[in-house]
C-alpha atoms as a PDB file:
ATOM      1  CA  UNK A   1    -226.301  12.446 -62.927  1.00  0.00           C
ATOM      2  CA  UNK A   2    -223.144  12.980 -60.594  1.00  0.00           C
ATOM      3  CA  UNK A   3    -224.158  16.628 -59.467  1.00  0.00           C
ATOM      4  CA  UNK A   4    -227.497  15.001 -58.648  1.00  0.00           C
ATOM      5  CA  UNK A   5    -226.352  12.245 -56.807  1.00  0.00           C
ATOM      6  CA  UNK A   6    -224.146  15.235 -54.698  1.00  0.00           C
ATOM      7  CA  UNK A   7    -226.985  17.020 -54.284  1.00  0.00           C
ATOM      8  CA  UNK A   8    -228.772  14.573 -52.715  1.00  0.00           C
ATOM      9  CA  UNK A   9    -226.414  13.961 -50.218  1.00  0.00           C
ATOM     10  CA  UNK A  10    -225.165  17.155 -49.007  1.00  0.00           C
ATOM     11  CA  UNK A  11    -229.188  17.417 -48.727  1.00  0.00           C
ATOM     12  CA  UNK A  12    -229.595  14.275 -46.459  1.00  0.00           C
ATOM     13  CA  UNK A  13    -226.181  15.569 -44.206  1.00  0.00           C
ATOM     14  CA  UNK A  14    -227.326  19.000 -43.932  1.00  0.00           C
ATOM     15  CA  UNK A  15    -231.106  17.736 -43.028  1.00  0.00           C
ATOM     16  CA  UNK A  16    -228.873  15.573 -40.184  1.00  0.00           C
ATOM     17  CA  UNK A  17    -226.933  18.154 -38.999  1.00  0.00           C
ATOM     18  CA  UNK A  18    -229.421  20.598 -38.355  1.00  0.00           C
ATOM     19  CA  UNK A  19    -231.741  17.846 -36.538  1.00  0.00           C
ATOM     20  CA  UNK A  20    -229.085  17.390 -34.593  1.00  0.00           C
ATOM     21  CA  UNK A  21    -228.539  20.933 -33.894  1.00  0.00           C
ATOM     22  CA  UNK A  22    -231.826  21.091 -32.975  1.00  0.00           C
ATOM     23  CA  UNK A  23    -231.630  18.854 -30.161  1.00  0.00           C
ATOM     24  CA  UNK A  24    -228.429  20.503 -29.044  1.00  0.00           C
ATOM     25  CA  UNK A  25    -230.666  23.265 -28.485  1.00  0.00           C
ATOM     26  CA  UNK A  26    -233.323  21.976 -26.859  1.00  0.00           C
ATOM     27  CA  UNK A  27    -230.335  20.473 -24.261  1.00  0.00           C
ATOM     28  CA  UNK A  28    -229.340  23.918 -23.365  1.00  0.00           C
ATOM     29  CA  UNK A  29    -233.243  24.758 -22.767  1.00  0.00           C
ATOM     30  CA  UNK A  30    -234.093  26.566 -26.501  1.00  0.00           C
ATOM     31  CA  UNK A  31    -238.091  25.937 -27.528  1.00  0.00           C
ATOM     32  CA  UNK A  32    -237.127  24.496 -30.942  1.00  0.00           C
ATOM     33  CA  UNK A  33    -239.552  24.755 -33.548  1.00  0.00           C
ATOM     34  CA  UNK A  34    -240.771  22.182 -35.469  1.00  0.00           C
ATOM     35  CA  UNK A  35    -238.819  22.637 -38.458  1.00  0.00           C
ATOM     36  CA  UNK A  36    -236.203  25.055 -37.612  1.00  0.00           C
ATOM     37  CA  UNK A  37    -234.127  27.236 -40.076  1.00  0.00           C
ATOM     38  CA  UNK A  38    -229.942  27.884 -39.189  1.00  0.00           C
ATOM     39  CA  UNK A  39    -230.792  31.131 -38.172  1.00  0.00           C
ATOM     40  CA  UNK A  40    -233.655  30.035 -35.720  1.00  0.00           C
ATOM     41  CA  UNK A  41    -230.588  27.776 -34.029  1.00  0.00           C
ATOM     42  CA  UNK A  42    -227.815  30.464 -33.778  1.00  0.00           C
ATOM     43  CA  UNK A  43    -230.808  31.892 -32.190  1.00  0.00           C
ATOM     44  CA  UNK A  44    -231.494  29.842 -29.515  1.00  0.00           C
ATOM     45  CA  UNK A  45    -227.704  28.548 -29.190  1.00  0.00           C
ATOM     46  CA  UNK A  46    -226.804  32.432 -29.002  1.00  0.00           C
ATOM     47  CA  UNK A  47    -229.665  33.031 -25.834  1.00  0.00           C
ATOM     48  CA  UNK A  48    -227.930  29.774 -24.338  1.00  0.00           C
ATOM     49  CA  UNK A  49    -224.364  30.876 -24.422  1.00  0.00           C
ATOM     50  CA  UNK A  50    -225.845  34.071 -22.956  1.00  0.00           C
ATOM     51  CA  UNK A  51    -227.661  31.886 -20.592  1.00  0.00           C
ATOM     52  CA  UNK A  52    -224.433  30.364 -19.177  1.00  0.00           C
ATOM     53  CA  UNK A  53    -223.423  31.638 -15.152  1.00  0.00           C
ATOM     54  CA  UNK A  54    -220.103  32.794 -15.091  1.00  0.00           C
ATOM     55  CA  UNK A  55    -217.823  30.689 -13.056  1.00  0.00           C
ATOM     56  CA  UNK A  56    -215.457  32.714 -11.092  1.00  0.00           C
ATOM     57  CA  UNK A  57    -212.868  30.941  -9.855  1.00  0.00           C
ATOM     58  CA  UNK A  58    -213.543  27.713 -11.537  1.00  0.00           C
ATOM     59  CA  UNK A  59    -210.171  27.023 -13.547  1.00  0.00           C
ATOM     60  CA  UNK A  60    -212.324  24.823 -16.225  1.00  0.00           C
ATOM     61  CA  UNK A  61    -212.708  26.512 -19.616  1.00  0.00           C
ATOM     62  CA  UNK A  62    -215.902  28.435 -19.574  1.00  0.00           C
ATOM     63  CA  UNK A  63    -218.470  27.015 -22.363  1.00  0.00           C
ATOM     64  CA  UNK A  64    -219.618  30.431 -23.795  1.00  0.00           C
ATOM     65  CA  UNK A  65    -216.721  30.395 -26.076  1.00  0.00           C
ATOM     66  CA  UNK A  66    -217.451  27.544 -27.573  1.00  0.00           C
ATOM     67  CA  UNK A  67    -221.217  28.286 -27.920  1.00  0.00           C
ATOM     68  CA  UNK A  68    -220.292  31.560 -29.351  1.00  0.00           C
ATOM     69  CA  UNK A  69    -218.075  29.641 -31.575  1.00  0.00           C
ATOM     70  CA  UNK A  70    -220.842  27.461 -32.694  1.00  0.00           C
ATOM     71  CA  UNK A  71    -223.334  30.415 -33.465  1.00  0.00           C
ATOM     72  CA  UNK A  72    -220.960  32.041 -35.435  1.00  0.00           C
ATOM     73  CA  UNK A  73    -220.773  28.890 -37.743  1.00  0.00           C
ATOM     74  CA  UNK A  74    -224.234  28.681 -37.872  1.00  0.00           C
ATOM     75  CA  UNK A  75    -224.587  32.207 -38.986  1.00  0.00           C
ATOM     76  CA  UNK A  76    -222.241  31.679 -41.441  1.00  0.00           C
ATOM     77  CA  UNK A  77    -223.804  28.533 -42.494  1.00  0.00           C
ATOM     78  CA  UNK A  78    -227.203  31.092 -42.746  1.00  0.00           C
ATOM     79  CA  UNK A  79    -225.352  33.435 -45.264  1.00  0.00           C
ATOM     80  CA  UNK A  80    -224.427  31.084 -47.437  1.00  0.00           C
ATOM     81  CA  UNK A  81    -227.365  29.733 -48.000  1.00  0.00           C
ATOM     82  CA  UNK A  82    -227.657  26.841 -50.846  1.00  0.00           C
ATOM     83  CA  UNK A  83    -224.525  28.476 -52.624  1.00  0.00           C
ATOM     84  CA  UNK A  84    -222.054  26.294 -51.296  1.00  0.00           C
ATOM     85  CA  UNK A  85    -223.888  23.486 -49.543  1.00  0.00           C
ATOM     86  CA  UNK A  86    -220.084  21.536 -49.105  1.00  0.00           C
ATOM     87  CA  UNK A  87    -219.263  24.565 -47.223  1.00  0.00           C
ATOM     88  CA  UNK A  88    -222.674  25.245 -45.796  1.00  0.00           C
ATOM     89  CA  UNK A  89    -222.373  21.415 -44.215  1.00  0.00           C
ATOM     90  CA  UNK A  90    -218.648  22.245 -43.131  1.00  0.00           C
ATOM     91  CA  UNK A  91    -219.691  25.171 -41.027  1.00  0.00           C
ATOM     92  CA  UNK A  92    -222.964  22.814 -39.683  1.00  0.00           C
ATOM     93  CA  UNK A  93    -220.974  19.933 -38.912  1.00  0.00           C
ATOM     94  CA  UNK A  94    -218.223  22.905 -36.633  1.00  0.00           C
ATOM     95  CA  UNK A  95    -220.807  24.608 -34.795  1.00  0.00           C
ATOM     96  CA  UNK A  96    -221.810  20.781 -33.660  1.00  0.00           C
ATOM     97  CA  UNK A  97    -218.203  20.335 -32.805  1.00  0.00           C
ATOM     98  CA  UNK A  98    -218.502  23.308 -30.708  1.00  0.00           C
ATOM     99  CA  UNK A  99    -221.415  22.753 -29.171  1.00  0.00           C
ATOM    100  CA  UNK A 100    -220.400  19.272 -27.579  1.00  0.00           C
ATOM    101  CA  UNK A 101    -217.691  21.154 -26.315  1.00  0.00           C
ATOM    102  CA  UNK A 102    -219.596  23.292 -24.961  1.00  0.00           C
ATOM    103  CA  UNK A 103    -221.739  21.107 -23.283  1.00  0.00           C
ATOM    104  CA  UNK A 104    -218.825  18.798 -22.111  1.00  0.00           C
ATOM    105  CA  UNK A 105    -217.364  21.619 -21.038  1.00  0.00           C
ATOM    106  CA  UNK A 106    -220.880  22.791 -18.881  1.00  0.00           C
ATOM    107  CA  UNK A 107    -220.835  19.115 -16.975  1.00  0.00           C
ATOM    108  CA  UNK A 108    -217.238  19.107 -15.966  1.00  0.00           C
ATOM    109  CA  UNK A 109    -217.561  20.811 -12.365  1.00  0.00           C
ATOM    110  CA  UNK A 110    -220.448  18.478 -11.761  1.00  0.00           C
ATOM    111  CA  UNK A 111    -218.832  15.474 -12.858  1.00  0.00           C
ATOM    112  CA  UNK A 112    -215.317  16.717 -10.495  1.00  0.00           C
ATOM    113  CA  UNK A 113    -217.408  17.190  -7.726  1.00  0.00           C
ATOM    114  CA  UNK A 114    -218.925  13.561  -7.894  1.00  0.00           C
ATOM    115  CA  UNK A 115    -222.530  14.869  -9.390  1.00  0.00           C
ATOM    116  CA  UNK A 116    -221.809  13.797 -13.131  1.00  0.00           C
ATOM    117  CA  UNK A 117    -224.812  12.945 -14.880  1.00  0.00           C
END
């Protein structure tokens, strides 16, 4: 009954953490499907960090690394699989973490120059 009541859980965060993935990627301009896999994110969030015009000269941190950061997770969150879903969410719930740094990171010369959104 306990593993049961875990497995239901880590179902309901991981089906929460990818939906919000999902929107992350449609923010950065990815044609999410309608029910995307990890891999189909890393995907799109991997064609968005490539997507991102370098800066020179800007001094503010550069949000590729984060994105990259994120699609790394999320790859890693696609080879595990359903093995370890505790892990599986732990990598989810980073590359989430990443990717609001990321995009944070993307609005911080317009919001300097007085063009925040």
């Amino acid at each position: 009954m306990i593993n049961r009541d875990i497995s239901i859980r880590l179902a309901a965060g991981r089906g929460r953490l990818v939906t919000q993935l999902a929107d992350a990627a449609a923010s950065w301009g990815g044609q999410v499907p309608e029910d995307p896999g990890i891999t189909e994110l890393a995907d799109l969030l991997e064609a968005a960090a490539n997507g991102v015009p370098a800066r020179p000269g800007d001094p503010g941190p550069n949000p590729r690394t984060p994105l990259a950061g994120a699609v790394e997770d999320l790859r890693a969150a696609a080879r595990l699989g359903g093995l370890l879903p505790a892990v599986t969410l732990w990598h989810l719930q980073r590359a989430i973490d990443q990717e609001h740094t990321a995009h944070q990171q993307n609005t911080a010369p317009a919001r300097r120059l007085g063009n925040g959104r």
